[in-house]
C-alpha atoms as a PDB file:
ATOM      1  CA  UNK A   1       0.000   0.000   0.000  1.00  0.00           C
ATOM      2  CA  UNK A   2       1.022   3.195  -1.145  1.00  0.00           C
ATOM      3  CA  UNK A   3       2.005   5.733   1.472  1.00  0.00           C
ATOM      4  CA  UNK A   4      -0.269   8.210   2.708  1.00  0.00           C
ATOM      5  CA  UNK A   5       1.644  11.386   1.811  1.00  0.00           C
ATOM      6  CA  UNK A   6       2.818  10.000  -1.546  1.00  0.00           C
ATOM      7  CA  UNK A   7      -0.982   9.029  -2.676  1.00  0.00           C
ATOM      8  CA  UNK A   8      -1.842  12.467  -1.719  1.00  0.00           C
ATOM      9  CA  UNK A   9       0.598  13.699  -4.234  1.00  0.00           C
ATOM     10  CA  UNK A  10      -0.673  10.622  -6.909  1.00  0.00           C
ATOM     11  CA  UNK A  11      -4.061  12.975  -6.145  1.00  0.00           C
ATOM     12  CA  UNK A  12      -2.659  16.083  -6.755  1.00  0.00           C
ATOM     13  CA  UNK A  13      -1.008  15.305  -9.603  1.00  0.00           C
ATOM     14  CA  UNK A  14      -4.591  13.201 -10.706  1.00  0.00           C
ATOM     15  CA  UNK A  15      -6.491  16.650 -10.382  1.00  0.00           C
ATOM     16  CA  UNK A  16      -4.132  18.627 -12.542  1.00  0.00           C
ATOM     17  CA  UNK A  17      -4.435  16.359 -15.362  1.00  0.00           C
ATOM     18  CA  UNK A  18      -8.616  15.947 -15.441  1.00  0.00           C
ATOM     19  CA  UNK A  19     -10.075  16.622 -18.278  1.00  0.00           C
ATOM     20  CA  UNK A  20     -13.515  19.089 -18.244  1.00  0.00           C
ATOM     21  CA  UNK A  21     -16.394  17.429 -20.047  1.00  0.00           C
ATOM     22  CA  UNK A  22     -15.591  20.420 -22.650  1.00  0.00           C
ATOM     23  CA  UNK A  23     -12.487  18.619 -23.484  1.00  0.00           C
ATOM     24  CA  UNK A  24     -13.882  15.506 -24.335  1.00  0.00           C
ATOM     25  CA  UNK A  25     -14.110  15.079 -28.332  1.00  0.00           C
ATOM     26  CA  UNK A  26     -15.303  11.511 -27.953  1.00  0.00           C
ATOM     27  CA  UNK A  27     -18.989  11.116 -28.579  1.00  0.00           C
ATOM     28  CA  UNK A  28     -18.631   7.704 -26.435  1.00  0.00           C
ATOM     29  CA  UNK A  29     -16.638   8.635 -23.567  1.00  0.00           C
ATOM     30  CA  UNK A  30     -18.797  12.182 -23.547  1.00  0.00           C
ATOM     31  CA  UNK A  31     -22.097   9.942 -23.146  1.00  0.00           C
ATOM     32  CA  UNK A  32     -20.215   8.284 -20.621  1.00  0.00           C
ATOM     33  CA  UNK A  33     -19.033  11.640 -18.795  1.00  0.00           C
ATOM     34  CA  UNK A  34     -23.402  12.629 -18.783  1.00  0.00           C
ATOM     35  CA  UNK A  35     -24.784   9.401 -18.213  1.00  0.00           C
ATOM     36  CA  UNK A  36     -22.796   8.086 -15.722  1.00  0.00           C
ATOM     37  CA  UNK A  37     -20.332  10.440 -13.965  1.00  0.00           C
ATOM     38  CA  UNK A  38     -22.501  13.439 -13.838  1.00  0.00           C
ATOM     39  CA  UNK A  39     -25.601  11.668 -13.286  1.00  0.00           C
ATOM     40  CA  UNK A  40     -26.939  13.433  -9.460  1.00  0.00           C
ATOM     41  CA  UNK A  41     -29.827  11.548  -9.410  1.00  0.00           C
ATOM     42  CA  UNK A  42     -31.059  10.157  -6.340  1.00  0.00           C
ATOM     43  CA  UNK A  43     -32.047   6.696  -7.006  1.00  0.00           C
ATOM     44  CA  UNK A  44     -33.700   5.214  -4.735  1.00  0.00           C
ATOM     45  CA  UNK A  45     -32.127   2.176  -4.337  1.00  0.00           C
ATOM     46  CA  UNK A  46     -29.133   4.122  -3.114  1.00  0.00           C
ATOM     47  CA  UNK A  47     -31.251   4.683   0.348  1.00  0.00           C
ATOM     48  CA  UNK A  48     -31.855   0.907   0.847  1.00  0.00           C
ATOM     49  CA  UNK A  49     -28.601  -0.300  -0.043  1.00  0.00           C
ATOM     50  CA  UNK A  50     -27.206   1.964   2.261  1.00  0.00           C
ATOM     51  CA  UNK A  51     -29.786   0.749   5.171  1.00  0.00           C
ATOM     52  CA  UNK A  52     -28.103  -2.468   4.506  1.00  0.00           C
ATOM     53  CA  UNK A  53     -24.367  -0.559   5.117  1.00  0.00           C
ATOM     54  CA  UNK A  54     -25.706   1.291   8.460  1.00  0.00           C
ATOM     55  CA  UNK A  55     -26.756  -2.326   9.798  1.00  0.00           C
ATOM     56  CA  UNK A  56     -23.327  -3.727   9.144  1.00  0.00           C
ATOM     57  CA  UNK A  57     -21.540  -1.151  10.497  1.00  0.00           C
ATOM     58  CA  UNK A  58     -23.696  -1.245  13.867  1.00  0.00           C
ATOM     59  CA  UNK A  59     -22.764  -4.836  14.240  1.00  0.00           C
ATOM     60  CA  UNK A  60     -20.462  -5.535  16.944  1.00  0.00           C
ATOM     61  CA  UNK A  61     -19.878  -9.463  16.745  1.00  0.00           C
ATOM     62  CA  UNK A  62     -17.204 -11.368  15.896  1.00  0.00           C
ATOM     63  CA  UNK A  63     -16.626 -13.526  12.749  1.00  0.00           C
ATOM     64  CA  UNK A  64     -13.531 -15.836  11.253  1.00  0.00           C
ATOM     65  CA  UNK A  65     -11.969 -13.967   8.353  1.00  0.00           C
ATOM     66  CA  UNK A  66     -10.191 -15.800   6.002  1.00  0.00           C
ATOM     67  CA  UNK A  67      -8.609 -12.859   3.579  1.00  0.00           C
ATOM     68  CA  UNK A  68      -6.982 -14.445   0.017  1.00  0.00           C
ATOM     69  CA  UNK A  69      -5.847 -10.589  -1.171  1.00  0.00           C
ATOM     70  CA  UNK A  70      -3.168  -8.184  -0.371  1.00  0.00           C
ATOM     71  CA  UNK A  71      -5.896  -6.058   1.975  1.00  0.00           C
ATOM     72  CA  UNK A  72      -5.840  -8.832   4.323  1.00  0.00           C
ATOM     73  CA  UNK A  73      -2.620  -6.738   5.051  1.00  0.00           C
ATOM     74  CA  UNK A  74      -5.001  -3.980   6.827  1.00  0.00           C
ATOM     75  CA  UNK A  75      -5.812  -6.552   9.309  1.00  0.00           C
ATOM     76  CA  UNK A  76      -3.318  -7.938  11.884  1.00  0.00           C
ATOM     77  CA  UNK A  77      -2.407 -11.364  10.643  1.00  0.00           C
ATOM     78  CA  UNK A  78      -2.443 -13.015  14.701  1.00  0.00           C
ATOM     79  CA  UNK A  79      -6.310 -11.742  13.988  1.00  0.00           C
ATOM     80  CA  UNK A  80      -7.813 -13.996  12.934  1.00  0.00           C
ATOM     81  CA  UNK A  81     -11.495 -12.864  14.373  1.00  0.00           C
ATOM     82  CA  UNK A  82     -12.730  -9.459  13.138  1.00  0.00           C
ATOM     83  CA  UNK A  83     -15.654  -7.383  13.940  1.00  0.00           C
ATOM     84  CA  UNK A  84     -18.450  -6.855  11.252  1.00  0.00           C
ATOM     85  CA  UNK A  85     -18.246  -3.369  11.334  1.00  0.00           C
ATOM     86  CA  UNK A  86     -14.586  -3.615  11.094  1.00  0.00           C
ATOM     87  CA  UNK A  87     -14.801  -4.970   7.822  1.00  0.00           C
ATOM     88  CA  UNK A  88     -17.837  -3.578   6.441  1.00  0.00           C
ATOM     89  CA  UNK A  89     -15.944  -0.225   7.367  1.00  0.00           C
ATOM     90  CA  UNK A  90     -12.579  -1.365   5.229  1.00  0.00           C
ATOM     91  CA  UNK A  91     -13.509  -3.712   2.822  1.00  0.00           C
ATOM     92  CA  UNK A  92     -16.583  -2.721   1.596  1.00  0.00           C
ATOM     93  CA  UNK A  93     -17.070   0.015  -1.766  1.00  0.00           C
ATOM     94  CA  UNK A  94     -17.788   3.659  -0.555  1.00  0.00           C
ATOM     95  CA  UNK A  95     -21.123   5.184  -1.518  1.00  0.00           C
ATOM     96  CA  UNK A  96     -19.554   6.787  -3.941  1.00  0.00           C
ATOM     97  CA  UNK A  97     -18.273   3.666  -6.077  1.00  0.00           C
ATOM     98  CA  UNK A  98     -21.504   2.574  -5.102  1.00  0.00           C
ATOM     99  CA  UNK A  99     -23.243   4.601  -7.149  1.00  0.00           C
ATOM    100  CA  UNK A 100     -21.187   4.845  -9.686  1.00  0.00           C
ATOM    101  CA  UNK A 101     -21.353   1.306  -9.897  1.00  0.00           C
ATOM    102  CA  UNK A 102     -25.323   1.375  -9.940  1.00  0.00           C
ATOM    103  CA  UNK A 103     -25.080   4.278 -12.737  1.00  0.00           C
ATOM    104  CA  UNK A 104     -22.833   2.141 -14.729  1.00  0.00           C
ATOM    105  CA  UNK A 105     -24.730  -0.772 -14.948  1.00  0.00           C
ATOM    106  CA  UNK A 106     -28.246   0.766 -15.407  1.00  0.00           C
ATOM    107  CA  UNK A 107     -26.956   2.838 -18.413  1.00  0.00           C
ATOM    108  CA  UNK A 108     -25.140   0.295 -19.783  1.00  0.00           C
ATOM    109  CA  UNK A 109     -27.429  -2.715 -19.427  1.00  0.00           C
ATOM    110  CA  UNK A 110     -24.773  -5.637 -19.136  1.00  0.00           C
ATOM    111  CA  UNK A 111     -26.287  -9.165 -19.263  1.00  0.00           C
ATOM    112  CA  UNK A 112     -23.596 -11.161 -17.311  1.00  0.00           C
ATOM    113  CA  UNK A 113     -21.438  -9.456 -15.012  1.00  0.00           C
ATOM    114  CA  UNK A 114     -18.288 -10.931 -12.538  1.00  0.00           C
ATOM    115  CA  UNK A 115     -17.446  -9.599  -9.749  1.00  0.00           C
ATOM    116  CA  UNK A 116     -14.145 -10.149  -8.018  1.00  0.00           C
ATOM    117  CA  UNK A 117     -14.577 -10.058  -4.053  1.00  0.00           C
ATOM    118  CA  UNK A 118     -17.811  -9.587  -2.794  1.00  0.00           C
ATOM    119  CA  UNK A 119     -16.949  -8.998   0.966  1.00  0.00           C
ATOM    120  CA  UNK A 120     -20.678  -8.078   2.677  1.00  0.00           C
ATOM    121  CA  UNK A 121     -22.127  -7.206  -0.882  1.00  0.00           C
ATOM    122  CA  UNK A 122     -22.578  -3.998  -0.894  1.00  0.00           C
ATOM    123  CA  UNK A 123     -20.987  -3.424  -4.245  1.00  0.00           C
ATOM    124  CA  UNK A 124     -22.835  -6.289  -5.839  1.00  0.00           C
ATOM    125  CA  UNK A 125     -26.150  -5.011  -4.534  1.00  0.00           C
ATOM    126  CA  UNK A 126     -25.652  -1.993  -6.585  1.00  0.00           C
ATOM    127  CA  UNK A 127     -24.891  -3.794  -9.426  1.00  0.00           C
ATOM    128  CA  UNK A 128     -27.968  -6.078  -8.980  1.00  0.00           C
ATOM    129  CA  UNK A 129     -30.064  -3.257  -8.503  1.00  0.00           C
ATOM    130  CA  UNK A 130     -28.963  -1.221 -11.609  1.00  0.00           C
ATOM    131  CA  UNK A 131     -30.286  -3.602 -13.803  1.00  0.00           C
ATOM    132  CA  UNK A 132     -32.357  -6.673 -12.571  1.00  0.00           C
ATOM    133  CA  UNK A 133     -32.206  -8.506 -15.426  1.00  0.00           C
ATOM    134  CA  UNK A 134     -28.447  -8.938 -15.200  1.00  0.00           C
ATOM    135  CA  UNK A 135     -26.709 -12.066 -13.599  1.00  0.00           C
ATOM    136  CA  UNK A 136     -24.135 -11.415 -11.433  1.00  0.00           C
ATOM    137  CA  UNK A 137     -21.266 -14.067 -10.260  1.00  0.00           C
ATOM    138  CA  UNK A 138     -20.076 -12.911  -7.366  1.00  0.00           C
ATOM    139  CA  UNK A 139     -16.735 -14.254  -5.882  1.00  0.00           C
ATOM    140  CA  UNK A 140     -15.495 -14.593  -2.125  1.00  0.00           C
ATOM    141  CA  UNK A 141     -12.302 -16.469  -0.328  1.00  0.00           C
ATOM    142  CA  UNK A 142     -14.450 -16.366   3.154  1.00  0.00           C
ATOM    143  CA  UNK A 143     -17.644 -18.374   4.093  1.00  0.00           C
ATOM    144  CA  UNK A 144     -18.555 -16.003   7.196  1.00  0.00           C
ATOM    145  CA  UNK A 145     -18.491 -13.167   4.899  1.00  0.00           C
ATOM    146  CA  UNK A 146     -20.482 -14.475   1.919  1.00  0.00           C
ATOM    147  CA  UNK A 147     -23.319 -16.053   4.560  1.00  0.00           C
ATOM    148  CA  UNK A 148     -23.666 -12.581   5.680  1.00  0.00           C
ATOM    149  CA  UNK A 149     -23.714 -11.387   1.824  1.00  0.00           C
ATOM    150  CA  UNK A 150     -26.456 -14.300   1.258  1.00  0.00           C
ATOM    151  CA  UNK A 151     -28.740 -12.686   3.809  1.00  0.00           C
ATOM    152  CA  UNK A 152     -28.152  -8.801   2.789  1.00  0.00           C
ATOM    153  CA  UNK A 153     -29.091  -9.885  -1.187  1.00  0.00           C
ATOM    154  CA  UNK A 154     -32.003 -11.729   0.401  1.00  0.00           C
ATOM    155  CA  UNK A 155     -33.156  -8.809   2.616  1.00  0.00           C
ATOM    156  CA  UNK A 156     -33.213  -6.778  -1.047  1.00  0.00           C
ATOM    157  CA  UNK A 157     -34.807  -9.838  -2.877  1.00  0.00           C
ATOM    158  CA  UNK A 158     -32.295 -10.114  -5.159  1.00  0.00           C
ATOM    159  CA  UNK A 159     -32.110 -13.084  -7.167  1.00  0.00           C
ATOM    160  CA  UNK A 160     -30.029 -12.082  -9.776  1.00  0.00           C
ATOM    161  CA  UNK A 161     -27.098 -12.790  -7.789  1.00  0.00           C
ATOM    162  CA  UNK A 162     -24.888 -16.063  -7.991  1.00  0.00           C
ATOM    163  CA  UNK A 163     -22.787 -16.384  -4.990  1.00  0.00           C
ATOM    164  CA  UNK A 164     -19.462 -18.685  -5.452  1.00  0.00           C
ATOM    165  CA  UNK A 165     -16.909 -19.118  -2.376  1.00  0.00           C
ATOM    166  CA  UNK A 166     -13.473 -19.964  -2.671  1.00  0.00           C
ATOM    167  CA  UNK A 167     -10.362 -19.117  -4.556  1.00  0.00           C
ATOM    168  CA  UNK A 168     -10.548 -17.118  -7.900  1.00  0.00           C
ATOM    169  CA  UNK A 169      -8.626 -18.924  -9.633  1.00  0.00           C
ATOM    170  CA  UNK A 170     -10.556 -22.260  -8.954  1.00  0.00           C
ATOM    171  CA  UNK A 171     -13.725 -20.606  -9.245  1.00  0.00           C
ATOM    172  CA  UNK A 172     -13.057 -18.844 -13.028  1.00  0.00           C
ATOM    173  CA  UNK A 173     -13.277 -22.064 -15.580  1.00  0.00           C
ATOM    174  CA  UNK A 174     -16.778 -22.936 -13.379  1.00  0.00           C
ATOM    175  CA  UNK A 175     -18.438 -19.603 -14.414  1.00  0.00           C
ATOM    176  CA  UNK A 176     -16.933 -19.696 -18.235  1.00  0.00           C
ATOM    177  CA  UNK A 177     -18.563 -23.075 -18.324  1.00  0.00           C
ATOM    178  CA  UNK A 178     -21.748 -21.046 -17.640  1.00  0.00           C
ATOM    179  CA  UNK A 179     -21.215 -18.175 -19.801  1.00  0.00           C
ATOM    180  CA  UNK A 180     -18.949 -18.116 -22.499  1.00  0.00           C
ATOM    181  CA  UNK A 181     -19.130 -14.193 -23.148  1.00  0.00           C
ATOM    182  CA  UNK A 182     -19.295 -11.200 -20.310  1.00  0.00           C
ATOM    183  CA  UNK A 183     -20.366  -7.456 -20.587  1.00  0.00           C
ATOM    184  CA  UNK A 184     -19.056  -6.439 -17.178  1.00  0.00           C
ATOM    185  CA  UNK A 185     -16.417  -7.061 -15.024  1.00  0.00           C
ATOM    186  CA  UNK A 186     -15.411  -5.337 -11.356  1.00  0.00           C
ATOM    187  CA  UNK A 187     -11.863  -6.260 -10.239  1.00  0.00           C
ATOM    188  CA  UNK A 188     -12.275  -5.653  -6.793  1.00  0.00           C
ATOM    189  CA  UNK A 189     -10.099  -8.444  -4.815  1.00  0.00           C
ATOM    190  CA  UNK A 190      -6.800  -9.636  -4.432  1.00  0.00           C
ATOM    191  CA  UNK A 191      -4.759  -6.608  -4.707  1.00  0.00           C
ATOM    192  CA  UNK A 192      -1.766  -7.335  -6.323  1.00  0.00           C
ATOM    193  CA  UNK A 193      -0.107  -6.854  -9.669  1.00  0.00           C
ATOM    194  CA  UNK A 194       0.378 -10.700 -10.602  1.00  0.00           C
ATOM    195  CA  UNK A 195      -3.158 -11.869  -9.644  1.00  0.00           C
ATOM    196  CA  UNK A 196      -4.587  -8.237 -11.283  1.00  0.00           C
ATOM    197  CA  UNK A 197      -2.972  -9.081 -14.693  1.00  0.00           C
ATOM    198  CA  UNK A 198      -3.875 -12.873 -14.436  1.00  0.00           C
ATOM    199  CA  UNK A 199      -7.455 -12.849 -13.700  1.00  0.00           C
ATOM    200  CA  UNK A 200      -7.101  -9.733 -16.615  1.00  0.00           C
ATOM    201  CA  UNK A 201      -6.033 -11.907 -19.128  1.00  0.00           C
ATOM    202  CA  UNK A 202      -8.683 -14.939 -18.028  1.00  0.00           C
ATOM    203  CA  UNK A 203     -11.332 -12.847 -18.444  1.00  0.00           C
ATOM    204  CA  UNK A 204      -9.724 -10.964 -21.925  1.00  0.00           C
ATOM    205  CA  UNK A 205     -10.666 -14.166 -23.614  1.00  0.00           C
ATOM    206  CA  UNK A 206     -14.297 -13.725 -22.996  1.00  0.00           C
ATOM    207  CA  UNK A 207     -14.539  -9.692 -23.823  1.00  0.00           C
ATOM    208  CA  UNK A 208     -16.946  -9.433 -26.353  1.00  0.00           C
ATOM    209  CA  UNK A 209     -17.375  -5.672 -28.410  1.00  0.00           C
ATOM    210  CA  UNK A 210     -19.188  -4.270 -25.488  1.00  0.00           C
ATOM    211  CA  UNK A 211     -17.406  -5.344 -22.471  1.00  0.00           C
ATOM    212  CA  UNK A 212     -16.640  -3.181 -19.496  1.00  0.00           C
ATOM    213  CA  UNK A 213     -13.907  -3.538 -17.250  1.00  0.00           C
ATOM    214  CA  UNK A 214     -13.338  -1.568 -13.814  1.00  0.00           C
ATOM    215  CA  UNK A 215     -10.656  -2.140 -11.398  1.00  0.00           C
ATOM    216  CA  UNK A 216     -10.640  -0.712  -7.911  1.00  0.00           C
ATOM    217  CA  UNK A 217      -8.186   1.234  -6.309  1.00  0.00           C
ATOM    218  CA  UNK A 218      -5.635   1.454  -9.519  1.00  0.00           C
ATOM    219  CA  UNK A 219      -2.994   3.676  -7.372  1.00  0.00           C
ATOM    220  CA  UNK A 220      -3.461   1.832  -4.449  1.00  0.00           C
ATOM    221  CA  UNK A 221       0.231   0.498  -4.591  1.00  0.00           C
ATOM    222  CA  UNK A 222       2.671   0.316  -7.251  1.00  0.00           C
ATOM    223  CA  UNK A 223       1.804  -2.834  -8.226  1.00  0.00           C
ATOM    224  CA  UNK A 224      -1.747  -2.139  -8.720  1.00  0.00           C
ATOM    225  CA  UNK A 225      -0.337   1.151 -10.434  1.00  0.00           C
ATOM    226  CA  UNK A 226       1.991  -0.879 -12.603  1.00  0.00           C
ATOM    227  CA  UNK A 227      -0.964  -3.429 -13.515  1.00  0.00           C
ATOM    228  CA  UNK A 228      -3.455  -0.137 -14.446  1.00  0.00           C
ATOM    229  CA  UNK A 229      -0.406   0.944 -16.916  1.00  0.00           C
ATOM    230  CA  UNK A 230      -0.217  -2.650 -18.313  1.00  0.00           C
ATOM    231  CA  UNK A 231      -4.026  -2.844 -19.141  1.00  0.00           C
ATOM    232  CA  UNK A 232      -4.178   0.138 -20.240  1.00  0.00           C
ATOM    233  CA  UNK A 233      -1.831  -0.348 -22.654  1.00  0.00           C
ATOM    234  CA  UNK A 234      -3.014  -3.630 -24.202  1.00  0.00           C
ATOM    235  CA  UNK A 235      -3.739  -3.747 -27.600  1.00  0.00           C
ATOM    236  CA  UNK A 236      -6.896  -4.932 -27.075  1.00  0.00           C
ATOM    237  CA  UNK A 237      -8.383  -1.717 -24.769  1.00  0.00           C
ATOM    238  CA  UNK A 238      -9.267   0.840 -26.845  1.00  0.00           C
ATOM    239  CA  UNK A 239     -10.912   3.217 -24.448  1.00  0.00           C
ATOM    240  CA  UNK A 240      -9.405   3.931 -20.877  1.00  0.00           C
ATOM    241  CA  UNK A 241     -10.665   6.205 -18.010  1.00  0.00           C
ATOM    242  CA  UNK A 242      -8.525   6.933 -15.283  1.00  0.00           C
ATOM    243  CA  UNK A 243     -10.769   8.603 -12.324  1.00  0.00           C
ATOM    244  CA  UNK A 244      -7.890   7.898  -9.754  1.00  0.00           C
ATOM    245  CA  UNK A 245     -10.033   5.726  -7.287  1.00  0.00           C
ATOM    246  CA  UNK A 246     -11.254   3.139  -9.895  1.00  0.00           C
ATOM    247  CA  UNK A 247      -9.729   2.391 -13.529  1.00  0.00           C
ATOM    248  CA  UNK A 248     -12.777   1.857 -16.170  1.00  0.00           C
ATOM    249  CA  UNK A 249     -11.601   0.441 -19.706  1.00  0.00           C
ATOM    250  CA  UNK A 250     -13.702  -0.410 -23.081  1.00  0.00           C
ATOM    251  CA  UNK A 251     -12.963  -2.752 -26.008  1.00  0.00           C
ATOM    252  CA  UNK A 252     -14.904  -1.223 -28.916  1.00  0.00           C
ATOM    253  CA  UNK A 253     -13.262  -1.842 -31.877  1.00  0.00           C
ATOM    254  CA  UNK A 254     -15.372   1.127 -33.178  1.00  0.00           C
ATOM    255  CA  UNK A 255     -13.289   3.593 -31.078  1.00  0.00           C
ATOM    256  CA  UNK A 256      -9.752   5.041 -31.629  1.00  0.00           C
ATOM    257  CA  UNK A 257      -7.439   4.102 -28.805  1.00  0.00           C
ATOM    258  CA  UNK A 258      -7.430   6.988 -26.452  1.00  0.00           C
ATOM    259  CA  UNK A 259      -6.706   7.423 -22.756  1.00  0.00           C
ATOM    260  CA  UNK A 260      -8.471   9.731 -20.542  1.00  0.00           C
ATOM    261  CA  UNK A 261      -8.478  11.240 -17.012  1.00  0.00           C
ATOM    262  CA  UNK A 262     -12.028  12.131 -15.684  1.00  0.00           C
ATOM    263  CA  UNK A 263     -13.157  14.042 -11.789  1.00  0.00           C
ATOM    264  CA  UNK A 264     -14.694  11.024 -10.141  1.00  0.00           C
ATOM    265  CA  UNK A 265     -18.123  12.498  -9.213  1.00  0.00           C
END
């Protein structure tokens, strides 16, 4: 993890680099920009969701956390039993990334989406509630946390949620076997450049024209920093958005390869 200080400078320099919405010349990214950045709209949704969050974090029992990614780092590792609202508080999405998430997917409209890490759910609720008529595999390393996840999506009656617990890696070829195409993935577990890139190129082979791909926390550390630069370099993205906190890349053959740095909303 990237020290304090130094990611406040990574900001900094972030900020001074942002494009204004009147500097966007792409028709697609622009659309993007209206639809889904600047979108204030109070959906909702966002209120119930966040009813769920409030609950979590007022939860003072104990679970077993078993942690697979590098932000099992932000946990002791003698601790072995953490508080609910410990982790809802670290490992779940912000409300922020929350709604951007929920904007993303209800202007979109993607079909089959993966999630990597679904800690309590809050980020796959979002999702789920963008657009109901999406499927959403959902992945977690720890059975206390998903059983908790399984109630939350069932408080919401959410069935458009698949929950699968276990390693990544293991879990992958299962969900291809289900779906040989995606239109959305969230990278949002294991934090590390190696695992970043893998589970990157596992899912490339699936991208269809209208994919979406959004990593979390791209200047997190250097490795995550160094994995952003590698993706966003592929041959294959044509599009990427750099909005500091999250990475956002498109494969539309359509498009010019550009890169662009957006205000995160």
């Amino acid at each position: 993890m990237i020290h304090k200080l130094k990611y406040l400078f990574l900001f900094l320099a972030h900020f001074l680099h942002v494009r204004s919405k009147y500097r966007i010349h792409s028709p697609f990214v622009y659309n993007f920009y209206k639809y889904v950045l600047a979108d204030r709209t109070q959906y909702p949704d966002y209120e119930e969701i966040e009813k769920v969050r409030k609950d979590l974090l007022s939860r003072a029992r104990f679970i077993k956390r078993v942690d697979l990614g590098a932000r099992s780092l932000e946990f002791p590792y003698s601790q072995r039993f953490v508080r609910v609202r410990d982790i809802a508080r670290k490992s779940s999405v912000s409300p922020p990334k929350g709604r951007f998430l929920y904007k993303l997917v209800k202007h979109y409209k993607p079909r089959s989406i993966i999630e990597f890490g679904t800690a309590f759910g809050i980020s796959t609720m979002y999702m789920a509630m963008g657009y109901r008529n999406s499927h959403i595999y959902t992945m977690e390393g720890c059975t206390d946390t998903i059983n908790i996840s399984t109630h939350n999506f069932s408080r919401l009656g959410l069935g458009n949620i698949e929950e699968l617990c276990g390693n990544f890696d293991d879990l992958l070829p299962g969900i291809f076997s289900k779906t040989d195409t995606v239109d959305l993935v969230f990278f949002d577990g294991n934090h590390r450049k190696e695992a970043t890139l893998r589970y990157f190129d596992e899912c490339l082979k699936h991208v269809q024209n209208s994919t979406i791909f959004v990593l979390d926390d791209i200047h997190w550390s250097n490795g995550m920093k160094s994995a952003w630069e590698n993706i966003r370099q592929h041959p294959s993205v044509t599009i990427s958005i750099d909005l500091f906190i999250l990475g956002v890349v498109f494969f539309r053959k359509e498009l010019s390869k550009e890169d662009f740095i957006l205000r995160f909303h």
